[in-house]
Protein backbone atom coordinates (compact mmCIF):
# COMPACT_ATOMS: atom_id res chain seq x y z
CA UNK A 1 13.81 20.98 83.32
CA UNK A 2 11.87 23.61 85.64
CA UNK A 3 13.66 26.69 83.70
CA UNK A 4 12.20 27.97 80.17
CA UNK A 5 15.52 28.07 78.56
CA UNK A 6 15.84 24.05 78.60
CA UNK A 7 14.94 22.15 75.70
CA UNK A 8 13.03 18.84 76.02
CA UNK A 9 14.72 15.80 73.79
CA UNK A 10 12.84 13.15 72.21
CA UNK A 11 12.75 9.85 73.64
CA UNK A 12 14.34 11.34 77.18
CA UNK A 13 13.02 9.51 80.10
CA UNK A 14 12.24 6.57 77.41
CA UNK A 15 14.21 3.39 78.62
CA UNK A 16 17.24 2.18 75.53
CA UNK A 17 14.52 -0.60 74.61
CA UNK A 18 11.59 1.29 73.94
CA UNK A 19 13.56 3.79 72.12
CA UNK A 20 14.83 0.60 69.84
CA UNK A 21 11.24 -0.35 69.21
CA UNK A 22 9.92 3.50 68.35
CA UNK A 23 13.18 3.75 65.67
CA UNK A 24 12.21 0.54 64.55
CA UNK A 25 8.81 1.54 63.82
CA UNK A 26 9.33 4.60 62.40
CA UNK A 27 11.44 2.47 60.24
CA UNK A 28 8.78 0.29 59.17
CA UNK A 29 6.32 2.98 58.50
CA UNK A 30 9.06 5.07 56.41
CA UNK A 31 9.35 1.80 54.38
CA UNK A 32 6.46 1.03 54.28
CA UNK A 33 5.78 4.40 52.22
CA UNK A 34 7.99 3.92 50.19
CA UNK A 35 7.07 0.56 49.11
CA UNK A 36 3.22 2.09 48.44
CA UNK A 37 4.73 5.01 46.47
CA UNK A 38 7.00 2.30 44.15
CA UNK A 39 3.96 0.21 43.65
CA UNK A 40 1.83 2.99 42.96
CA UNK A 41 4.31 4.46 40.32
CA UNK A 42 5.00 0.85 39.21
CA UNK A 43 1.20 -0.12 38.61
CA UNK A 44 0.36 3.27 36.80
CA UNK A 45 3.79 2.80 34.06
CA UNK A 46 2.11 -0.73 34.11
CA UNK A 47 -1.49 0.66 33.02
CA UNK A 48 0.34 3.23 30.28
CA UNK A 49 2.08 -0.18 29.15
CA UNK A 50 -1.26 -2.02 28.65
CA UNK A 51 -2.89 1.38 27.13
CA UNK A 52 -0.36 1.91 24.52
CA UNK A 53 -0.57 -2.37 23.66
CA UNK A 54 -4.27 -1.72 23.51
CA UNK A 55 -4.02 1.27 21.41
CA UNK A 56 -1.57 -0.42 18.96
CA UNK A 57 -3.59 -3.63 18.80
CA UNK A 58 -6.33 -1.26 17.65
CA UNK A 59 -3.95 0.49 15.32
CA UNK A 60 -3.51 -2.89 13.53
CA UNK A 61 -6.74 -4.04 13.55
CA UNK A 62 -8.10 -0.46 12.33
CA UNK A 63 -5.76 -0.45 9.42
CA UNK A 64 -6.66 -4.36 8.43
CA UNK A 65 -9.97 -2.98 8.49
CA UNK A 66 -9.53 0.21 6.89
CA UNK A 67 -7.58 -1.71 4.11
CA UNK A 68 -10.05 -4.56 3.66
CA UNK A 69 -12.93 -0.88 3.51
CA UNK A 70 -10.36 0.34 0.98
CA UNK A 71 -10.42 -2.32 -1.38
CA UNK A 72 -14.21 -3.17 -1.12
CA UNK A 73 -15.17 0.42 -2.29
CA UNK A 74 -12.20 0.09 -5.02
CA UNK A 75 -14.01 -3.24 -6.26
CA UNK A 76 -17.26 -1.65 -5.97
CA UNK A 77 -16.02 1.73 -8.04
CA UNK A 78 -14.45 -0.43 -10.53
CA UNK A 79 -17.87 -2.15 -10.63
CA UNK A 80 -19.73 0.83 -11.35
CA UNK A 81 -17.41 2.34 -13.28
CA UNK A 82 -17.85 -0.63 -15.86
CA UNK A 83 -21.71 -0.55 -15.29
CA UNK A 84 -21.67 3.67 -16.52
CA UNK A 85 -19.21 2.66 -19.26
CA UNK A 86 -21.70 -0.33 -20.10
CA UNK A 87 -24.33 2.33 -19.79
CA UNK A 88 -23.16 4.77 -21.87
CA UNK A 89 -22.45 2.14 -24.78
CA UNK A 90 -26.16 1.89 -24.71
CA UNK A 91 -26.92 5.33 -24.79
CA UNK A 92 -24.59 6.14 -27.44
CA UNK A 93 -25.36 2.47 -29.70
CA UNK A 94 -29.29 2.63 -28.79
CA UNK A 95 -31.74 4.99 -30.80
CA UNK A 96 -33.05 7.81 -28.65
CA UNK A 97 -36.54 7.56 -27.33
CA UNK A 98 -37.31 10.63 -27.09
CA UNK A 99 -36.02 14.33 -28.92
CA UNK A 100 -35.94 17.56 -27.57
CA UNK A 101 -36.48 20.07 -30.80
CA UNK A 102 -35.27 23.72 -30.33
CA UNK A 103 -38.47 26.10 -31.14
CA UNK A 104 -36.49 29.48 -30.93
CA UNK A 105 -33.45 30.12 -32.82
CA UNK A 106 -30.05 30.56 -31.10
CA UNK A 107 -31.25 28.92 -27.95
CA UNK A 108 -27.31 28.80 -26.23
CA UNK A 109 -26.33 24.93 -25.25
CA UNK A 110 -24.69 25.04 -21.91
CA UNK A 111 -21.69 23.20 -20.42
CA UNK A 112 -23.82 22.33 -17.05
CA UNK A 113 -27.01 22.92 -16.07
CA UNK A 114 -26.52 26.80 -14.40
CA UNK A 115 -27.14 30.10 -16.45
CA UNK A 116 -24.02 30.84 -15.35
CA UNK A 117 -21.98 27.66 -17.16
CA UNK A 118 -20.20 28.19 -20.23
CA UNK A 119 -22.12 28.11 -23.89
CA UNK A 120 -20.87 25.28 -25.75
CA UNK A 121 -22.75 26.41 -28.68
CA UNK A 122 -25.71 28.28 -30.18
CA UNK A 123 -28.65 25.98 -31.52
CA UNK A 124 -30.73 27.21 -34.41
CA UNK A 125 -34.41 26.28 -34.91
CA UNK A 126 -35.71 23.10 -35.44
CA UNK A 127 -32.20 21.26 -34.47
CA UNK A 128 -33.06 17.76 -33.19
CA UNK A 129 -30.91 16.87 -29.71
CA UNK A 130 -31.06 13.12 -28.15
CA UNK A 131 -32.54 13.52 -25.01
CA UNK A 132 -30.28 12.07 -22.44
CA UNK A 133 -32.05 13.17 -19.21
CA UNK A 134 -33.16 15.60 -16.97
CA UNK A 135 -32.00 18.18 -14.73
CA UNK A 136 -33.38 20.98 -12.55
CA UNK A 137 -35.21 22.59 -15.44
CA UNK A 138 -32.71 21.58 -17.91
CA UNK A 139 -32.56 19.17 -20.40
CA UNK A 140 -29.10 17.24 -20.74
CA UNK A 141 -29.02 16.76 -24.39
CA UNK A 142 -26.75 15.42 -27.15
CA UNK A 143 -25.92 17.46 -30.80
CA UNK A 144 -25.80 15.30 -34.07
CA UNK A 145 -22.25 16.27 -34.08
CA UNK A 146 -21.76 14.66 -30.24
CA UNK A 147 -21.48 16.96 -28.45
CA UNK A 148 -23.65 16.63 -24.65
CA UNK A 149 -24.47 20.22 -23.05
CA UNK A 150 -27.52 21.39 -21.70
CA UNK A 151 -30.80 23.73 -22.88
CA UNK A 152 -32.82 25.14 -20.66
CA UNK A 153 -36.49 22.88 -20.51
CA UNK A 154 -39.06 25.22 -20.94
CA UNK A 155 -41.64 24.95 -23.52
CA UNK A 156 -40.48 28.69 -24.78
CA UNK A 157 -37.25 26.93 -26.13
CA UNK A 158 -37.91 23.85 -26.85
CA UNK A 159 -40.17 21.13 -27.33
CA UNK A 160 -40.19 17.28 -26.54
CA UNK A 161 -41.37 14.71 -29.03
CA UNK A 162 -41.10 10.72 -29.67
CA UNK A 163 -38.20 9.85 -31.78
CA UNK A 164 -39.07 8.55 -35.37
């Protein structure tokens, strides 16, 4: 062993016994690796398993719930869909309280309350329109023929008065 070109072996000058017990343990610690690597794999596929049971728990529940939203706010459109239609048997059965009368001939009687909505007709002076409300400086009005538009609100055009 006194010349450079020998090479020194593991475990030489190690008696047969303590070379058992060193295989042995490297034995142990090479299983015992692997056996914290399988675990570790194993518990992390067993956290994905519980995450996706979670998620589709919440899937379920989410849908019940979405479907049990669903139907409330049909119930409650249907609802106010028959309170507007009850509504607008009133409007239409009920005498107008108050008028709007057109004060300038061909005032133009709009589709929707914008200059830039369609004319539905041209009013002549002193036509009487139910007034049926009120909208950013336009009056949402109906014709004696029946049909609803809009005139502009300003006292130029027209003028409001107490039906008789």
């Amino acid at each position: 062993m006194g010349t450079s070109d020998e090479k020194a072996v593991p475990g030489e000058g190690m008696s047969p016994n303590a070379r058992r017990w060193v295989k042995a343990a490297v034995a142990v610690a090479l299983l015992l690796i692997v056996v914290i690597r399988v675990n570790s794999i194993y518990s992390g596929y067993r956290e994905a398993q519980e995450e996706t049971v979670r998620l589709e728990s919440e899937e379920t529940t989410g849908s019940a719930e979405t479907t049990e939203s669903a139907e409330a706010t049909e119930t409650a459109a249907d609802e106010q869909a028959k309170d507007s239609a009850s509504d607008a048997d009133k409007e239409t059965t009920e005498a107008p309280t108050r008028v709007v009368i057109v004060v300038q001939n061909g005032l133009n009687l709009r589709s929707a309350a914008d200059l830039s909505s369609p004319v539905l007709d041209t009013l002549p002076r002193d036509t009487r329109l139910a007034l049926k409300g009120e909208e950013n400086g336009w009056y949402k009005v109906e014709t004696p023929d029946g049909t609803v538009g809009y005139v502009s609100s300003s006292d130029q055009y027209v003028r409001v008065e107490e039906a008789q």
